[in-house]
Structure formats: structure tokens, C-alpha cells
C-alpha atoms as a PDB file:
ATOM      1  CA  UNK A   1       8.694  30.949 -12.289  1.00  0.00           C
ATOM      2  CA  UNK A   2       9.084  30.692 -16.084  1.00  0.00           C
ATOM      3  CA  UNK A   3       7.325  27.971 -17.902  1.00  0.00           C
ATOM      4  CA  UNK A   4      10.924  26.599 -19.258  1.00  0.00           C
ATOM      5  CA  UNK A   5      11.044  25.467 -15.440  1.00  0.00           C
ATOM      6  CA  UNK A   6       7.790  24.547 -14.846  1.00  0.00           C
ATOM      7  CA  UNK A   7       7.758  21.983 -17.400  1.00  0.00           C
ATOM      8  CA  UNK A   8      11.163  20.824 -16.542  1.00  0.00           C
ATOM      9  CA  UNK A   9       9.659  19.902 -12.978  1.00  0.00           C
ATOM     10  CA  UNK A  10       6.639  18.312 -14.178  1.00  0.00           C
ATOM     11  CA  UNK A  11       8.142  16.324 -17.660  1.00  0.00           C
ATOM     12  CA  UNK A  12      10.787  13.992 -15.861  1.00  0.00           C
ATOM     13  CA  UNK A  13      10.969  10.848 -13.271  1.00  0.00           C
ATOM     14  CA  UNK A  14      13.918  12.839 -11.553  1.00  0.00           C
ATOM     15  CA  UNK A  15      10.906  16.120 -11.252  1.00  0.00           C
ATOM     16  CA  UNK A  16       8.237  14.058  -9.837  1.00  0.00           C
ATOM     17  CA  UNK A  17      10.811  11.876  -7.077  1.00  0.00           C
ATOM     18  CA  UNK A  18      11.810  15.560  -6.447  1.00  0.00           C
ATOM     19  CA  UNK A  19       8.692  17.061  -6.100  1.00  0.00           C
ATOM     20  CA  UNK A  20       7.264  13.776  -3.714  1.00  0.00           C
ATOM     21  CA  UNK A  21      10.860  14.714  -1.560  1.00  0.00           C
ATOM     22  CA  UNK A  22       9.403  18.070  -0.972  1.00  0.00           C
ATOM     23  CA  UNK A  23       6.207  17.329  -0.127  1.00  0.00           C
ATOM     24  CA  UNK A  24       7.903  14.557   2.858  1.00  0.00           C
ATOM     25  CA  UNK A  25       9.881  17.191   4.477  1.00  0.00           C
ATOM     26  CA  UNK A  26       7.320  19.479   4.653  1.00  0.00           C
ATOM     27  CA  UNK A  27       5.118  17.116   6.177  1.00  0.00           C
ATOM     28  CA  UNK A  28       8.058  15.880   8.638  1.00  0.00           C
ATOM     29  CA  UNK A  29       8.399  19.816   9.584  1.00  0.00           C
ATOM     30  CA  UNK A  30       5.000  20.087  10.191  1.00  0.00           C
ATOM     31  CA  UNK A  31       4.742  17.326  12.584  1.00  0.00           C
ATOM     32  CA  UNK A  32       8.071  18.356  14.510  1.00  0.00           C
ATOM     33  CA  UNK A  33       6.225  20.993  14.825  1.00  0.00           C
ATOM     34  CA  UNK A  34       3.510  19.566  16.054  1.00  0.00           C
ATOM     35  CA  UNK A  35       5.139  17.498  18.634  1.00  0.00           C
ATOM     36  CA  UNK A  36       7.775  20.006  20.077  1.00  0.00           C
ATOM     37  CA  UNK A  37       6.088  21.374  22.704  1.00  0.00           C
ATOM     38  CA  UNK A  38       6.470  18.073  24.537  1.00  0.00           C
ATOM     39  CA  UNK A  39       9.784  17.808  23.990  1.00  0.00           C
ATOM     40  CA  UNK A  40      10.584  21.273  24.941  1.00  0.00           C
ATOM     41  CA  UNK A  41       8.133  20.837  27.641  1.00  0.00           C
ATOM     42  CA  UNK A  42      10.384  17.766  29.235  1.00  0.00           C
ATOM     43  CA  UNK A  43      13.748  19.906  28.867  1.00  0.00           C
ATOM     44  CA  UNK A  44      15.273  21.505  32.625  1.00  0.00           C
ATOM     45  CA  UNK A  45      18.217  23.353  31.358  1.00  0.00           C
ATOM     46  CA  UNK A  46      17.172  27.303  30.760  1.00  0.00           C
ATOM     47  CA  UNK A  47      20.067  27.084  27.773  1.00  0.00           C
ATOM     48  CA  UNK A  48      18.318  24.049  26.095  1.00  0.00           C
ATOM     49  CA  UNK A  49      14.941  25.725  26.507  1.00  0.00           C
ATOM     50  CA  UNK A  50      15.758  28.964  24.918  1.00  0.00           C
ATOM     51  CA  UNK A  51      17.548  26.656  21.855  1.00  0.00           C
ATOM     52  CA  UNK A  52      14.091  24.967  21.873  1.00  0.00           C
ATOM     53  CA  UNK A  53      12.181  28.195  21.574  1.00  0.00           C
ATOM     54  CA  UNK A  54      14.346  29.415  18.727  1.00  0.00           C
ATOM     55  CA  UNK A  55      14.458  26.281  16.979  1.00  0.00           C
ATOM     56  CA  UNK A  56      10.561  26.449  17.428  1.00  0.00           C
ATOM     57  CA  UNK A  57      11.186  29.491  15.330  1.00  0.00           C
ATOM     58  CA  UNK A  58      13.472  28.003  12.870  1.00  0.00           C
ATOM     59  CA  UNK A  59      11.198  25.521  11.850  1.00  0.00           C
ATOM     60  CA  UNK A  60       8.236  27.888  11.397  1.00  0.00           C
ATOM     61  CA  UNK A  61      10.227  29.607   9.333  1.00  0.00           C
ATOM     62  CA  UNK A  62      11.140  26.215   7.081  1.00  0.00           C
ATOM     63  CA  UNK A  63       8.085  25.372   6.842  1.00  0.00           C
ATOM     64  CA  UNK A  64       7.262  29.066   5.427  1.00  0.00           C
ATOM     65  CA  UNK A  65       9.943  28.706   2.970  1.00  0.00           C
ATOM     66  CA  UNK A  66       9.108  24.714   1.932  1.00  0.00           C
ATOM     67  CA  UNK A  67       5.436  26.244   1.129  1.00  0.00           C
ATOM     68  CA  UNK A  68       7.129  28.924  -0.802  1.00  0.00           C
ATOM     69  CA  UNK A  69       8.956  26.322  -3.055  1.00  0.00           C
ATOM     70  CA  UNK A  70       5.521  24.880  -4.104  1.00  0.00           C
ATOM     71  CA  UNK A  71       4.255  28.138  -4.706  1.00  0.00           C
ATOM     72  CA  UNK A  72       7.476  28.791  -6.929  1.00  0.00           C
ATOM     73  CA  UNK A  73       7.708  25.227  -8.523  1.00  0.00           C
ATOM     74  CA  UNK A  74       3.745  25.952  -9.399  1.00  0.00           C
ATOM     75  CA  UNK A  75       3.065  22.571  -7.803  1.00  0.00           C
ATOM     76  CA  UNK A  76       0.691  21.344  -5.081  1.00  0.00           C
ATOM     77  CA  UNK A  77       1.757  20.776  -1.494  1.00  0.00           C
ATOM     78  CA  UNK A  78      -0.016  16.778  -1.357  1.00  0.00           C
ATOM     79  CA  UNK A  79      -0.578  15.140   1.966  1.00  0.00           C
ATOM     80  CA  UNK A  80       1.976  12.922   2.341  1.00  0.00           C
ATOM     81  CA  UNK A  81       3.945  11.065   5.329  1.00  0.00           C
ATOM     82  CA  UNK A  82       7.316  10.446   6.329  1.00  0.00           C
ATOM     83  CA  UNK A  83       8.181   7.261   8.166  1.00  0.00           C
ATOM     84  CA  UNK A  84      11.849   8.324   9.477  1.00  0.00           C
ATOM     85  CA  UNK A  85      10.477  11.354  10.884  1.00  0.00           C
ATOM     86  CA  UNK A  86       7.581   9.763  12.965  1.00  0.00           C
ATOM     87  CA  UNK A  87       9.883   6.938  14.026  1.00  0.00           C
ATOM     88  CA  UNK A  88      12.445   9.300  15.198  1.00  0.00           C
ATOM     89  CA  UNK A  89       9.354  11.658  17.034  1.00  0.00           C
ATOM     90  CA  UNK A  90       8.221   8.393  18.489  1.00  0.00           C
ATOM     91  CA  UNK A  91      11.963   7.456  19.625  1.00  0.00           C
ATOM     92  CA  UNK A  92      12.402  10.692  21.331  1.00  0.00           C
ATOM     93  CA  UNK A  93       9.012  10.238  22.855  1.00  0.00           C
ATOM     94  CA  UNK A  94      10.380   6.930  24.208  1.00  0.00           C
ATOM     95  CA  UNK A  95      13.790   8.700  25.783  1.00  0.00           C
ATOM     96  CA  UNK A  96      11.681  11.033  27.480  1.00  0.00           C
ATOM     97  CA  UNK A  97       9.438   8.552  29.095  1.00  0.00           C
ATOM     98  CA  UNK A  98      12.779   6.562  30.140  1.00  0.00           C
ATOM     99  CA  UNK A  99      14.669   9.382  31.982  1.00  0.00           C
ATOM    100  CA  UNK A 100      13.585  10.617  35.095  1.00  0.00           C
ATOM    101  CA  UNK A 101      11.884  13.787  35.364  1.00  0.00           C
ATOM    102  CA  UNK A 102      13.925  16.890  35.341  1.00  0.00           C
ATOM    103  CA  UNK A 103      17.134  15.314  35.125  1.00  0.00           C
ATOM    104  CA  UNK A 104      20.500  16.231  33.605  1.00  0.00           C
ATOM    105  CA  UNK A 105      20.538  12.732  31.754  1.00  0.00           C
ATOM    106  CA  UNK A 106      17.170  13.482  30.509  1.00  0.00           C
ATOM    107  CA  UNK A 107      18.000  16.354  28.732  1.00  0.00           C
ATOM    108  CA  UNK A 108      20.936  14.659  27.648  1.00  0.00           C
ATOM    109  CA  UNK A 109      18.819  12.062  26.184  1.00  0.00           C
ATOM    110  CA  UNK A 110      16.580  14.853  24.460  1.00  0.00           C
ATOM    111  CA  UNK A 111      19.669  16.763  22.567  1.00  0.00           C
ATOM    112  CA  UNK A 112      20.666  13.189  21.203  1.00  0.00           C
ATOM    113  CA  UNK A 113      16.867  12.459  20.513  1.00  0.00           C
ATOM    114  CA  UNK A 114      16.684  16.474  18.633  1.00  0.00           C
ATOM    115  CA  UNK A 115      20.092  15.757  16.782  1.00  0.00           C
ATOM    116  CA  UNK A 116      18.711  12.398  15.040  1.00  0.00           C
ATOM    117  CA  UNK A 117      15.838  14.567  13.779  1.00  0.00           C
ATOM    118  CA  UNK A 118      18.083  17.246  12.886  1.00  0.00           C
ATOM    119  CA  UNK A 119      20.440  14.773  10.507  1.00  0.00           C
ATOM    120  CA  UNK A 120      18.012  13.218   9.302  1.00  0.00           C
ATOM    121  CA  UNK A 121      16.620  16.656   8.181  1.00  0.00           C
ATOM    122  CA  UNK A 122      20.518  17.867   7.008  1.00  0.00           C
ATOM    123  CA  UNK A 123      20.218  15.123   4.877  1.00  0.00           C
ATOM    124  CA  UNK A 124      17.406  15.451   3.877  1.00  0.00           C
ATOM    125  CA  UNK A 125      18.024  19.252   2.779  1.00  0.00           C
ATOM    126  CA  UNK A 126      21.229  18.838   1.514  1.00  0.00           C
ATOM    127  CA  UNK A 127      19.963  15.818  -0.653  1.00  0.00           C
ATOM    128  CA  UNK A 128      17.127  18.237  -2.226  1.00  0.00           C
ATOM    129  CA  UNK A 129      19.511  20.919  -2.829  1.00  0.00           C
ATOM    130  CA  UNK A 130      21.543  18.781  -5.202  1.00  0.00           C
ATOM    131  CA  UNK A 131      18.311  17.667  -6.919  1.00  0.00           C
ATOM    132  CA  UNK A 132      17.609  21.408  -7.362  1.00  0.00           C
ATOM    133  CA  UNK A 133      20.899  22.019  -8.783  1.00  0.00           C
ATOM    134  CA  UNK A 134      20.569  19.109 -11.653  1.00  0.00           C
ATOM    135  CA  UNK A 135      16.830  20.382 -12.152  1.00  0.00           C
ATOM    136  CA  UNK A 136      18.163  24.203 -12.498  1.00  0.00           C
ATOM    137  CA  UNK A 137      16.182  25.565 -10.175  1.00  0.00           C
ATOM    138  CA  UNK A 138      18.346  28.049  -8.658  1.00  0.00           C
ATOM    139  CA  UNK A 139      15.784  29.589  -6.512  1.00  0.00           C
ATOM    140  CA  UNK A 140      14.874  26.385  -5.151  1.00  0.00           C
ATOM    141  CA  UNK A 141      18.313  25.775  -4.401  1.00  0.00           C
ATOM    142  CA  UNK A 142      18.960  28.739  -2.885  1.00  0.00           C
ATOM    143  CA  UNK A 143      16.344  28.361  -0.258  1.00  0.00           C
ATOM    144  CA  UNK A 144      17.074  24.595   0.394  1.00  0.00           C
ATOM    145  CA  UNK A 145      20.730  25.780   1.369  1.00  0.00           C
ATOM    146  CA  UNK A 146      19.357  27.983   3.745  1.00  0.00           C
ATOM    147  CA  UNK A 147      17.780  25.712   5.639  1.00  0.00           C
ATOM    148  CA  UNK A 148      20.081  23.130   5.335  1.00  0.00           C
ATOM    149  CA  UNK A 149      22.638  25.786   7.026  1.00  0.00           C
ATOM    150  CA  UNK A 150      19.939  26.576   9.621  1.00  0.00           C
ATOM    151  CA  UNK A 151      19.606  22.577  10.407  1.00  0.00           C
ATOM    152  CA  UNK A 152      23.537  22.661  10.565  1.00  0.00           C
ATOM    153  CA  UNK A 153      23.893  25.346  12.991  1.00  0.00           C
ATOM    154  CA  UNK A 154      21.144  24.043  15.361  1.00  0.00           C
ATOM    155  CA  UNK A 155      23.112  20.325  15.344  1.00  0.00           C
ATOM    156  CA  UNK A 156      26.329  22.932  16.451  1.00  0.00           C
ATOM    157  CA  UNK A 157      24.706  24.668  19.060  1.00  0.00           C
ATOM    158  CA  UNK A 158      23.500  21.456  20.557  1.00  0.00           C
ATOM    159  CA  UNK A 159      26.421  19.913  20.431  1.00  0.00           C
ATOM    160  CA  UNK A 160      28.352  22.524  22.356  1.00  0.00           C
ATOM    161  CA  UNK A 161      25.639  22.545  25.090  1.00  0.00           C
ATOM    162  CA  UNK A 162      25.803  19.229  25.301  1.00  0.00           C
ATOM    163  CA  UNK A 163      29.288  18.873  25.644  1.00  0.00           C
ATOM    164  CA  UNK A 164      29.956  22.116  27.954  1.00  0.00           C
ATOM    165  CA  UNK A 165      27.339  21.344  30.440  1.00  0.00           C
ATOM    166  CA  UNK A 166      24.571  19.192  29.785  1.00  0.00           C
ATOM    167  CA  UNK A 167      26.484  15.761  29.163  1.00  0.00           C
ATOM    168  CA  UNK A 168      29.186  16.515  32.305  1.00  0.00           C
ATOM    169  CA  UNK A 169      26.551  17.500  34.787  1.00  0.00           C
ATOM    170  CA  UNK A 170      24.064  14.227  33.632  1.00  0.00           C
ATOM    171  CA  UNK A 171      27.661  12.077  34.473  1.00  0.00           C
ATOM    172  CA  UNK A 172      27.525  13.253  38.154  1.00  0.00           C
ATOM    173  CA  UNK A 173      23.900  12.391  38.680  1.00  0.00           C
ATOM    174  CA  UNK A 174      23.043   9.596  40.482  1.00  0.00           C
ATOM    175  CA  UNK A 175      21.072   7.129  39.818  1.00  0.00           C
ATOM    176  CA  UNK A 176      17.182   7.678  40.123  1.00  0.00           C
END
């Protein structure tokens, strides 16, 4: 990256708010990632574990591209946290532990759990792409929007599972 850009990202309040957003979702992909096995672990249906192993992928891949950024931006990836994300991990957590094992309604619970994570994270994105835009960091941008369309297509494929079999078949179960 030029050093026009550089100092751009280091010289304003707007930069360093950015730069702190960046460093949050990468830590909130990293500890998805951390914690998906369980959740994929506590899915049944084979369609919702082979969208689990992909979106295992997906976020690999994010979390390739957020370290990227920082490689791009010339900036240090800092340890950081993000409270939405571990309260939303720690919600799902606590849907899993109140369905019964291996039900319809539990993976039911588990797409609704994954979708929460997955707006938060489309808003996350899509919030960071406009940031890149004012900042002029098209190659930034460029790589937030694809993983803000990734995010988006995951939310559609779960929803269409969800609503096509998951969410009918968890209506007919009966009660544990």
C-alpha cells in the first residue's frame, strides 16, 4: 500500500475506530472458529452438517483475508475482544444444551442460534466496508464486500433449509 494511505489510516479518529473494528471481527472470527465444532457437532440434519463444514471453510477463509487487510493497511493485528460475539457463542451454547439431543427442534434452534452470529457479522462487514469507502481504501473495501456477500449467502442458505425442512419436520416432533 502507498504511504498516501498509510498515513491516512494512522492520522485520523475515524482510522484508528476503523482499525480497532478490524481487529474485533477478526477476533470474533477466530473464536467462531474456535467454538464451531460443537455446534456442528450438536447438528442431525446431513444438509445442515455439510452447510456447517463449508461455512467452517468460509470463515477460514475470512479470517485469511481480515489478516490480509492488516498486512495491506501496514497495521498490527492487536488482541482484542468482542462482547456481541461471545454473548451470541454463549447463547447458542445455551440452545444447544436446551433441546434434546438429535432433534429436529434442536437444529432448528442451532440455524436461529448461527443466523444471530451471521447478522451480527453482515453488519458488522457491511459497516467496515463503508468506513473503507470514506477512508479510500479500495482494496480494503473490496475484500470487506466479499465477505460481507459470503455472510449474506450463508444467512440464505440457512434460511431455505430451515424453512424447507428443518423448521416443518421440528413442528411434528413431539415433545421430549
Amino acid at each position: 500500500m502507498n504511504n498516501e494511505r498509510t498515513s491516512a489510516l494512522s492520522e485520523s479518529q475515524l482510522s484508528d475506530f476503523f482499525a480497532d473494528q478490524l481487529n474485533e471481527i477478526l477476533y470474533s472470527e477466530r473464536k467462531i472458529l474456535e467454538t464451531w465444532a460443537q455446534l456442528e457437532m450438536a447438528v442431525q440434519a446431513p444438509e445442515l452438517k455439510t452447510l456447517f463444514q463449508a461455512y467452517y471453510l468460509q470463515v477460514e477463509k475470512e479470517i485469511l483475508r481480515l489478516e490480509g487487510m492488516f498486512t495491506i493497511l501496514d497495521i498490527t493485528a492487536a488482541d482484542g475482544k468482542a462482547e456481541a460475539t461471545e454473548a451470541l457463542l454463549a447463547e447458542a451454547k445455551t440452545m444447544v444444551s436446551k433441546t434434546t439431543d438429535g432433534s429436529h427442534t434442536r437444529d432448528a434452534a442451532i440455524i436461529i442460534a448461527v443466523q444471530k452470529i451471521g447478522h451480527y457479522k453482515i453488519a458488522t462487514y457491511g459497516s467496515l466496508q463503508q468506513l473503507a469507502t470514506t477512508l479510500g481504501l479500495e482494496d480494503i473495501t473490496n475484500l470487506l464486500s466479499q465477505s460481507l456477500q459470503e455472510e449474506k449467502d450463508n444467512d440464505l442458505l440457512l434460511s431455505d433449509v430451515a424453512d424447507k425442512k428443518i423448521n416443518w419436520l421440528a413442528e411434528i416432533e413431539p415433545k421430549a
